[in-house]
C-alpha atoms as a PDB file:
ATOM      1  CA  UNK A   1       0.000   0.000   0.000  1.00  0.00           C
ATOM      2  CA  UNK A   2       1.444   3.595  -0.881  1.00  0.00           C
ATOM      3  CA  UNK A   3       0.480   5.594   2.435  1.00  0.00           C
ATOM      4  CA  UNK A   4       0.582   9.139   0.787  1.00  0.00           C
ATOM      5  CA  UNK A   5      -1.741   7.791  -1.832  1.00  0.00           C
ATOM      6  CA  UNK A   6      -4.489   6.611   0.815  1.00  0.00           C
ATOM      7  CA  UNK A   7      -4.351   9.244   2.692  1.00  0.00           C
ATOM      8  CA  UNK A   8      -5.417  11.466  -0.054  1.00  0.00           C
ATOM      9  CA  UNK A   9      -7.863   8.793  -1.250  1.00  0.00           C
ATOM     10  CA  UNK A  10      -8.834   9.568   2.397  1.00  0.00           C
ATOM     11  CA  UNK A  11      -8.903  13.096   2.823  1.00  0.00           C
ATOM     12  CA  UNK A  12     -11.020  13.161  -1.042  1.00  0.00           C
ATOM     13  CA  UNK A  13     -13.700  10.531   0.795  1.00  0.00           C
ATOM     14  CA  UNK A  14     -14.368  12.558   3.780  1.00  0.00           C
ATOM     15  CA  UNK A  15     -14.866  15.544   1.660  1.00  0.00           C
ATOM     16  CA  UNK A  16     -17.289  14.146  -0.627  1.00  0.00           C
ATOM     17  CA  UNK A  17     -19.301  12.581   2.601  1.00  0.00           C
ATOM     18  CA  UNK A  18     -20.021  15.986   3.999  1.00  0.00           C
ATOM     19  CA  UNK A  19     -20.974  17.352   0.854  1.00  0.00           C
ATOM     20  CA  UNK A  20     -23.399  15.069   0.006  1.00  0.00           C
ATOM     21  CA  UNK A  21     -24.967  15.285   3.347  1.00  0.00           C
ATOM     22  CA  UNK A  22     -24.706  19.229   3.531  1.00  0.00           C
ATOM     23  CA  UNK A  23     -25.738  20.048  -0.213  1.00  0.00           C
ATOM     24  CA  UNK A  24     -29.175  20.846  -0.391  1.00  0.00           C
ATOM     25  CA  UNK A  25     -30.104  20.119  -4.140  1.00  0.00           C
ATOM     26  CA  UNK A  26     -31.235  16.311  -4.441  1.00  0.00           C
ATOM     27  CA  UNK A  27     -29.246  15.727  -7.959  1.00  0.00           C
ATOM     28  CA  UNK A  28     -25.985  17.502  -7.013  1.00  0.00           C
ATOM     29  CA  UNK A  29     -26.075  15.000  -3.594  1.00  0.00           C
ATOM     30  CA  UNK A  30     -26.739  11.633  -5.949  1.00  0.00           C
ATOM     31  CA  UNK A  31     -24.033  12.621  -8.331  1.00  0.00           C
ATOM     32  CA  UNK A  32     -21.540  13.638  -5.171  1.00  0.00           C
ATOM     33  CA  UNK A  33     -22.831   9.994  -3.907  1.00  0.00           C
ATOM     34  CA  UNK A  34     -21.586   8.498  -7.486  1.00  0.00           C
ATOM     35  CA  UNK A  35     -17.837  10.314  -6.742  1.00  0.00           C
ATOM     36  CA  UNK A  36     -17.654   9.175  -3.370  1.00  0.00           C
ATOM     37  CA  UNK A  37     -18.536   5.516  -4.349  1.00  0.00           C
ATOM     38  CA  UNK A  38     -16.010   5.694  -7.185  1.00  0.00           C
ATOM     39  CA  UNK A  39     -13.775   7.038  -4.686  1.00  0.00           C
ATOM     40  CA  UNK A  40     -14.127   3.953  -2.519  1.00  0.00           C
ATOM     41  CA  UNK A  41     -13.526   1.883  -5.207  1.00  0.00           C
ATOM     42  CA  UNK A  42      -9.904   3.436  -6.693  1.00  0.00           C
ATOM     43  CA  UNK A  43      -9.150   2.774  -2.686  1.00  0.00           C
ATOM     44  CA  UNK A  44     -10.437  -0.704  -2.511  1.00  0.00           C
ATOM     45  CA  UNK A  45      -8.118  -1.466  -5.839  1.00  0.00           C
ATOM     46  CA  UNK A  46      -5.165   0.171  -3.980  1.00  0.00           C
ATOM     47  CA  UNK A  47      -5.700  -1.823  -1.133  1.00  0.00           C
ATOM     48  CA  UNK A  48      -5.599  -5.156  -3.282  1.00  0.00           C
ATOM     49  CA  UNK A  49      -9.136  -6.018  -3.527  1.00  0.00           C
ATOM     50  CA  UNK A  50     -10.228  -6.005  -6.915  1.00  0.00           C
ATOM     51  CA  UNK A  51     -13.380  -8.254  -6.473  1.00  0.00           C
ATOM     52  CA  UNK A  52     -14.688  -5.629  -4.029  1.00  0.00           C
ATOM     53  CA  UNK A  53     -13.455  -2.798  -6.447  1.00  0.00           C
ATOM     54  CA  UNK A  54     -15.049  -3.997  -8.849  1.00  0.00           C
ATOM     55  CA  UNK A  55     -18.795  -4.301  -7.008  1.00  0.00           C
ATOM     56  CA  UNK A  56     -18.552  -0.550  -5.757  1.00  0.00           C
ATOM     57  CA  UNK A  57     -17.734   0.389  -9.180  1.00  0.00           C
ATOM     58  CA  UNK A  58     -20.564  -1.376 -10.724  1.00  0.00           C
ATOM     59  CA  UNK A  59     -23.147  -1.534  -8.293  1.00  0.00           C
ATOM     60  CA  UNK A  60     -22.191   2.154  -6.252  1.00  0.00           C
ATOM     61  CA  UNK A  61     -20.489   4.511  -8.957  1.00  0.00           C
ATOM     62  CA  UNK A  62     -22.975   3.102 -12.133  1.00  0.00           C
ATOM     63  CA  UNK A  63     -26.141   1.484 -10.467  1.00  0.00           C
ATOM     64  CA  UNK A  64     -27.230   3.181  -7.429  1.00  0.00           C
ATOM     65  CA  UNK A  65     -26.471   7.033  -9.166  1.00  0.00           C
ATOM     66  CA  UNK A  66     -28.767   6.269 -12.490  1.00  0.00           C
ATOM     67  CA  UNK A  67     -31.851   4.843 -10.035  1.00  0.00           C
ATOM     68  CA  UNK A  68     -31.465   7.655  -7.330  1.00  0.00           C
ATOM     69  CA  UNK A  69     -31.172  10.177 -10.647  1.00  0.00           C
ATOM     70  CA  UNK A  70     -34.344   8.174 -12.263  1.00  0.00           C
ATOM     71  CA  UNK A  71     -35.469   8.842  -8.767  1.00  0.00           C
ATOM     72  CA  UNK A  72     -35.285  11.981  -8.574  1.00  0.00           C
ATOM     73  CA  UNK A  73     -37.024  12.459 -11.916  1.00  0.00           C
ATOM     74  CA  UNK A  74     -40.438  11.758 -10.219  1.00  0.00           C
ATOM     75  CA  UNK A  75     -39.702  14.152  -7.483  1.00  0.00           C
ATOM     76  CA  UNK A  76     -39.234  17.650  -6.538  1.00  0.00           C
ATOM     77  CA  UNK A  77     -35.137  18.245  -7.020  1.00  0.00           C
ATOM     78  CA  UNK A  78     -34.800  20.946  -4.290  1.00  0.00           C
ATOM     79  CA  UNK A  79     -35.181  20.091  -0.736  1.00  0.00           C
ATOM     80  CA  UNK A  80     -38.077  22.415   1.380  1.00  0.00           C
ATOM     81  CA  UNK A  81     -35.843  23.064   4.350  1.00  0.00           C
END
Protein backbone atom coordinates (compact mmCIF):
# COMPACT_ATOMS: atom_id res chain seq x y z
CA UNK A 1 0.00 0.00 0.00
CA UNK A 2 1.44 3.60 -0.88
CA UNK A 3 0.48 5.59 2.44
CA UNK A 4 0.58 9.14 0.79
CA UNK A 5 -1.74 7.79 -1.83
CA UNK A 6 -4.49 6.61 0.82
CA UNK A 7 -4.35 9.24 2.69
CA UNK A 8 -5.42 11.47 -0.05
CA UNK A 9 -7.86 8.79 -1.25
CA UNK A 10 -8.83 9.57 2.40
CA UNK A 11 -8.90 13.10 2.82
CA UNK A 12 -11.02 13.16 -1.04
CA UNK A 13 -13.70 10.53 0.79
CA UNK A 14 -14.37 12.56 3.78
CA UNK A 15 -14.87 15.54 1.66
CA UNK A 16 -17.29 14.15 -0.63
CA UNK A 17 -19.30 12.58 2.60
CA UNK A 18 -20.02 15.99 4.00
CA UNK A 19 -20.97 17.35 0.85
CA UNK A 20 -23.40 15.07 0.01
CA UNK A 21 -24.97 15.28 3.35
CA UNK A 22 -24.71 19.23 3.53
CA UNK A 23 -25.74 20.05 -0.21
CA UNK A 24 -29.17 20.85 -0.39
CA UNK A 25 -30.10 20.12 -4.14
CA UNK A 26 -31.24 16.31 -4.44
CA UNK A 27 -29.25 15.73 -7.96
CA UNK A 28 -25.99 17.50 -7.01
CA UNK A 29 -26.08 15.00 -3.59
CA UNK A 30 -26.74 11.63 -5.95
CA UNK A 31 -24.03 12.62 -8.33
CA UNK A 32 -21.54 13.64 -5.17
CA UNK A 33 -22.83 9.99 -3.91
CA UNK A 34 -21.59 8.50 -7.49
CA UNK A 35 -17.84 10.31 -6.74
CA UNK A 36 -17.65 9.17 -3.37
CA UNK A 37 -18.54 5.52 -4.35
CA UNK A 38 -16.01 5.69 -7.19
CA UNK A 39 -13.78 7.04 -4.69
CA UNK A 40 -14.13 3.95 -2.52
CA UNK A 41 -13.53 1.88 -5.21
CA UNK A 42 -9.90 3.44 -6.69
CA UNK A 43 -9.15 2.77 -2.69
CA UNK A 44 -10.44 -0.70 -2.51
CA UNK A 45 -8.12 -1.47 -5.84
CA UNK A 46 -5.16 0.17 -3.98
CA UNK A 47 -5.70 -1.82 -1.13
CA UNK A 48 -5.60 -5.16 -3.28
CA UNK A 49 -9.14 -6.02 -3.53
CA UNK A 50 -10.23 -6.01 -6.92
CA UNK A 51 -13.38 -8.25 -6.47
CA UNK A 52 -14.69 -5.63 -4.03
CA UNK A 53 -13.46 -2.80 -6.45
CA UNK A 54 -15.05 -4.00 -8.85
CA UNK A 55 -18.80 -4.30 -7.01
CA UNK A 56 -18.55 -0.55 -5.76
CA UNK A 57 -17.73 0.39 -9.18
CA UNK A 58 -20.56 -1.38 -10.72
CA UNK A 59 -23.15 -1.53 -8.29
CA UNK A 60 -22.19 2.15 -6.25
CA UNK A 61 -20.49 4.51 -8.96
CA UNK A 62 -22.97 3.10 -12.13
CA UNK A 63 -26.14 1.48 -10.47
CA UNK A 64 -27.23 3.18 -7.43
CA UNK A 65 -26.47 7.03 -9.17
CA UNK A 66 -28.77 6.27 -12.49
CA UNK A 67 -31.85 4.84 -10.04
CA UNK A 68 -31.47 7.65 -7.33
CA UNK A 69 -31.17 10.18 -10.65
CA UNK A 70 -34.34 8.17 -12.26
CA UNK A 71 -35.47 8.84 -8.77
CA UNK A 72 -35.29 11.98 -8.57
CA UNK A 73 -37.02 12.46 -11.92
CA UNK A 74 -40.44 11.76 -10.22
CA UNK A 75 -39.70 14.15 -7.48
CA UNK A 76 -39.23 17.65 -6.54
CA UNK A 77 -35.14 18.25 -7.02
CA UNK A 78 -34.80 20.95 -4.29
CA UNK A 79 -35.18 20.09 -0.74
CA UNK A 80 -38.08 22.41 1.38
CA UNK A 81 -35.84 23.06 4.35
Amino acid sequence: MIWPLDFILLIIILILSVAAITVRDLLSAAIILGGFSFMMALLWTEMGAVDVAITEASVGAGVSTVFFVAALHHTNRRSKD
